[in-house]
C-alpha atoms as a PDB file:
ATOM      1  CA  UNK A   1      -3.677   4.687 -14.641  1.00  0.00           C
ATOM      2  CA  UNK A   2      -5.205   3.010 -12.325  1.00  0.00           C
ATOM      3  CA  UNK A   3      -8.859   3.777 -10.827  1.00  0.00           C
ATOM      4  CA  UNK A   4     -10.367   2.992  -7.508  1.00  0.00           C
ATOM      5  CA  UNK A   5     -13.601   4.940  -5.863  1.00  0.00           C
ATOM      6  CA  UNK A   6     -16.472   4.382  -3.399  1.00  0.00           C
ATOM      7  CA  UNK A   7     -16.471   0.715  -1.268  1.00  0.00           C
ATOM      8  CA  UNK A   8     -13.301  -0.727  -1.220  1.00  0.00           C
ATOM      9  CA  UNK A   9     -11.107  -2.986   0.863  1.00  0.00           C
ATOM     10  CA  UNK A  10      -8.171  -2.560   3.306  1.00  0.00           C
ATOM     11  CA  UNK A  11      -5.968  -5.414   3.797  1.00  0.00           C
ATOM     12  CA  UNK A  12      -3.566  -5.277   6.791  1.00  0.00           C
ATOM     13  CA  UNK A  13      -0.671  -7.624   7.890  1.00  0.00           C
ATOM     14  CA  UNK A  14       0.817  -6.931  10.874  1.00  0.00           C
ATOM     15  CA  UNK A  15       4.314  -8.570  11.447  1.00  0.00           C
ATOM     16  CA  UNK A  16       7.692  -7.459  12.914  1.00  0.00           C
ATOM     17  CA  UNK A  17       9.943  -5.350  11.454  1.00  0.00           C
ATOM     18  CA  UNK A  18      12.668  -8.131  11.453  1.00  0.00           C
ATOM     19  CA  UNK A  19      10.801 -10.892  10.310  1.00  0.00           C
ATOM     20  CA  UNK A  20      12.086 -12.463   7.022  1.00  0.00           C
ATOM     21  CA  UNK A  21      10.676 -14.204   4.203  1.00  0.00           C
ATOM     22  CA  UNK A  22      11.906 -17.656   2.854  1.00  0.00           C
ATOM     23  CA  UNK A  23      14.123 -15.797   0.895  1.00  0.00           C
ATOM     24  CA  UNK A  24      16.011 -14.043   3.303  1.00  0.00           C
ATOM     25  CA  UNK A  25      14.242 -10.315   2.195  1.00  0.00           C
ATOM     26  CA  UNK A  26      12.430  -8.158   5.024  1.00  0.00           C
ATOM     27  CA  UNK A  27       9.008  -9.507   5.054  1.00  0.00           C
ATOM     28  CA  UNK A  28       6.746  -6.311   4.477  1.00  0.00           C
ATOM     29  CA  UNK A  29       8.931  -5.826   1.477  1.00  0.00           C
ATOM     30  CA  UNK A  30       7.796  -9.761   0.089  1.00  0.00           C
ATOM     31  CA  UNK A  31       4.178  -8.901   1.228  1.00  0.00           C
ATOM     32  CA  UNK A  32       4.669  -5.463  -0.888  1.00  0.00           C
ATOM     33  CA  UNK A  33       6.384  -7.056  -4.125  1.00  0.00           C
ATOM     34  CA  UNK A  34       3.258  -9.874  -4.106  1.00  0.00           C
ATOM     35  CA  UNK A  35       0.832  -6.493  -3.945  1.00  0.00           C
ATOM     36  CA  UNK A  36       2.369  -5.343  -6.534  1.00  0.00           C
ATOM     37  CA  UNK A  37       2.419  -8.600  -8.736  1.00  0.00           C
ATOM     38  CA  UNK A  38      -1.185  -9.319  -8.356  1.00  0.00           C
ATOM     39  CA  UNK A  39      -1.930  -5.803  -9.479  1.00  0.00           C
ATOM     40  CA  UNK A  40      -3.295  -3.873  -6.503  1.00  0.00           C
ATOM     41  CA  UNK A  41      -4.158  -0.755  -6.993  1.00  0.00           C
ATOM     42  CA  UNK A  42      -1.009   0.380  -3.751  1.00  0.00           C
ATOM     43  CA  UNK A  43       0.701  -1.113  -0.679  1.00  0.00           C
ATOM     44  CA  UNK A  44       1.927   0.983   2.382  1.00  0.00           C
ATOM     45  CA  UNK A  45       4.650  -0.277   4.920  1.00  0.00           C
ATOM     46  CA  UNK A  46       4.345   1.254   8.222  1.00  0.00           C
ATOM     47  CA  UNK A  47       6.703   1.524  10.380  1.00  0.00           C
ATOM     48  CA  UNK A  48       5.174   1.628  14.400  1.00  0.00           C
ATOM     49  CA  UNK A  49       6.570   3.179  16.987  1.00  0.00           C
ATOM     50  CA  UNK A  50       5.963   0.390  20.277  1.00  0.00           C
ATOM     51  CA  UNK A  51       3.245  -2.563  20.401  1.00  0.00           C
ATOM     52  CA  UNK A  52       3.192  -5.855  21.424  1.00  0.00           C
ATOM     53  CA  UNK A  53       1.495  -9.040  19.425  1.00  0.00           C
ATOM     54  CA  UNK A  54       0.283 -12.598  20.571  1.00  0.00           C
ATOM     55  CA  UNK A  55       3.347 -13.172  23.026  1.00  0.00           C
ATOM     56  CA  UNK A  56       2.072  -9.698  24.880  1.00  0.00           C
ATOM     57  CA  UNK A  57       6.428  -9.034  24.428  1.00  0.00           C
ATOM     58  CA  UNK A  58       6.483  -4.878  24.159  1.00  0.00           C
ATOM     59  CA  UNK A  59       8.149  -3.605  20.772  1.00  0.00           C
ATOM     60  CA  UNK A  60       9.700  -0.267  21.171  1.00  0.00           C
ATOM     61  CA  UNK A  61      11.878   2.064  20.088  1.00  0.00           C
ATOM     62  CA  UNK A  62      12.347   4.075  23.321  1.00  0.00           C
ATOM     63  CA  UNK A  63      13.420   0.529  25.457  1.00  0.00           C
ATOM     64  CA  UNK A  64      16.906   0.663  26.943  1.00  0.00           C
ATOM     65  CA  UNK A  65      18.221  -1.647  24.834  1.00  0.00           C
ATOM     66  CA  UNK A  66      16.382   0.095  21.765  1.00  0.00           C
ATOM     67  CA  UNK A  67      13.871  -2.837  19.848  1.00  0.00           C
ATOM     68  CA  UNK A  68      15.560  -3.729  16.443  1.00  0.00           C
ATOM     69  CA  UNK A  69      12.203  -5.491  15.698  1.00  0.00           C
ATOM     70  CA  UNK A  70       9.662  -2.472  16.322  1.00  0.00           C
ATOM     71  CA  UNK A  71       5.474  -3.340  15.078  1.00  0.00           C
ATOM     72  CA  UNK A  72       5.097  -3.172  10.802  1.00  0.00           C
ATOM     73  CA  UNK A  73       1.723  -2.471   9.173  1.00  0.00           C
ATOM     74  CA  UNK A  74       2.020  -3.504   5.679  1.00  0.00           C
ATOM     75  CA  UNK A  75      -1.888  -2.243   4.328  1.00  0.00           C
ATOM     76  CA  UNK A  76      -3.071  -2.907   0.985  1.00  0.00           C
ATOM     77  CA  UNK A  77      -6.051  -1.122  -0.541  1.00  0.00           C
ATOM     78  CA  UNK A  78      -8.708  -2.417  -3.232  1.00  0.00           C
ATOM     79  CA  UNK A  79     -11.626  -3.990  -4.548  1.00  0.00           C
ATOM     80  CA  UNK A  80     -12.936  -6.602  -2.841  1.00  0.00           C
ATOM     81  CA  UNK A  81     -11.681  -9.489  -5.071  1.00  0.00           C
ATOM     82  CA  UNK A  82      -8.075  -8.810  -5.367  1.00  0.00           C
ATOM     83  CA  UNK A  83      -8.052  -8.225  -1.759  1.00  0.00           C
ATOM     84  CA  UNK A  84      -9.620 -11.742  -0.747  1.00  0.00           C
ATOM     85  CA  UNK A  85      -7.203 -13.740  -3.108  1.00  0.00           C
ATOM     86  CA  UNK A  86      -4.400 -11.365  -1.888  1.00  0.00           C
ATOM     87  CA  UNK A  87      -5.406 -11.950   1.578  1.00  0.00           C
ATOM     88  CA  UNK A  88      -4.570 -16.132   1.084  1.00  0.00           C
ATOM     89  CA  UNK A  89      -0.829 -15.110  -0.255  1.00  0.00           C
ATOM     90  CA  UNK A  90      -0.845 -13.303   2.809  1.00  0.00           C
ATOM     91  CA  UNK A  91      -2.014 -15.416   5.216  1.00  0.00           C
ATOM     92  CA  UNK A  92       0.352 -18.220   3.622  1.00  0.00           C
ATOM     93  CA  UNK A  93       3.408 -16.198   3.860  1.00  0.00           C
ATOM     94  CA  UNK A  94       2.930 -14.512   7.334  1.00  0.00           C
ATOM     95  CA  UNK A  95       4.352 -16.460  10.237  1.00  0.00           C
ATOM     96  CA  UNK A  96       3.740 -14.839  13.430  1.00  0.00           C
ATOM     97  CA  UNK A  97       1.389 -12.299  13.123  1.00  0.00           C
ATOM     98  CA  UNK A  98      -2.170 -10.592  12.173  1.00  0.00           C
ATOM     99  CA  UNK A  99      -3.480 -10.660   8.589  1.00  0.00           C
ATOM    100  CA  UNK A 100      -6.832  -8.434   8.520  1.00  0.00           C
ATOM    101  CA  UNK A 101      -9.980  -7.063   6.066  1.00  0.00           C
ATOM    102  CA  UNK A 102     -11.230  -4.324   6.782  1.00  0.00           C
ATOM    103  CA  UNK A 103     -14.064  -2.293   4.774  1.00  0.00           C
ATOM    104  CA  UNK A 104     -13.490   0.856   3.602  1.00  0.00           C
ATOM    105  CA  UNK A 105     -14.583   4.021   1.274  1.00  0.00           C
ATOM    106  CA  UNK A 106     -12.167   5.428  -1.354  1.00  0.00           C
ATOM    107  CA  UNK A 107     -13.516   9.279  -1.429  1.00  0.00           C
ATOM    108  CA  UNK A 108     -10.075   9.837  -3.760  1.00  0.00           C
ATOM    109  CA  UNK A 109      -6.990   7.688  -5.559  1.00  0.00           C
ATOM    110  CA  UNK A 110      -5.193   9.818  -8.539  1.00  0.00           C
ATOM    111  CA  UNK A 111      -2.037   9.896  -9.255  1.00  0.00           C
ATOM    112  CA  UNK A 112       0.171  11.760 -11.846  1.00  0.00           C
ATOM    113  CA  UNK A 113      -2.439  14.091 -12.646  1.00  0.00           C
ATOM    114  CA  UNK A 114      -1.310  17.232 -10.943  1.00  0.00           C
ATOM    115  CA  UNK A 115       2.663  16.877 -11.006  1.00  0.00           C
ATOM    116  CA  UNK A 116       2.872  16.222  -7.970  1.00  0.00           C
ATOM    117  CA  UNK A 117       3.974  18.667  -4.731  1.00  0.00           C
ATOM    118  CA  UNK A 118       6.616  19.798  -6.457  1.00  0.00           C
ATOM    119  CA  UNK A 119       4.612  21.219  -9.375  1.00  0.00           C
ATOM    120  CA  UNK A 120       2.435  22.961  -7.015  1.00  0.00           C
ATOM    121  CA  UNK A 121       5.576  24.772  -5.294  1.00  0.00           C
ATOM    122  CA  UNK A 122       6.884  26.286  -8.806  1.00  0.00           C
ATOM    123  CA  UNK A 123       3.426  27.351  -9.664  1.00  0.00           C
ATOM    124  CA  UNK A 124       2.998  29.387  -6.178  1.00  0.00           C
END
């Protein structure tokens, strides 16, 4: 099990929902599988709800003709070193978009330990 606590860093690519890597696959899930391969300690996708990027186009869901490509947030969080040679995979697989580093503090990453929601539901 994995351990991560005090200064860390937060890597963030923002890209479109319907952006594909070379491969054909949904990009945030090729930016989460190369997370994942270099060993970081966890990758979110998020999904947004309305933005708009360098062409200032709006991204929403609530448009008449309903966005299929709505704002993604893939964030990855770790130590500084993974992060900065993550960071270059990033950068080299992200068309059109925003690849960011931000600084952060882990006050708490477990997993595993307690069983989980579920656990505590049987137990109250």
């Amino acid at each position: 099990m994995k351990t991560l606590e005090g200064p860390a860093k937060k890597l963030s690519a923002y890209i479109g929902e319907k952006d594909e890597y070379e491969d054909g696959r949904p990009l945030y899930t090729a930016l989460v599988e190369a997370a994942r391969t270099a060993g970081c300690a966890g990758a979110t996708v998020l999904r947004g709800v309305q933005g708009f990027g360098a062409t200032s186009r709006i991204h929403a869901a609530h448009n008449l003709r309903m966005s299929s490509d709505l704002p993604v947030v893939v964030q990855v969080i770790d130590c500084e070193s993974r992060v900065i040679a993550l960071s270059e995979m990033f950068r080299a697989m992200v068309g059109d978009g925003m690849v960011t580093i931000e600084d952060i503090f882990v006050v708490q990453y477990r997993g595993g330990v307690t069983g989980g929601p579920v656990e505590k539901l049987r137990k109250a």
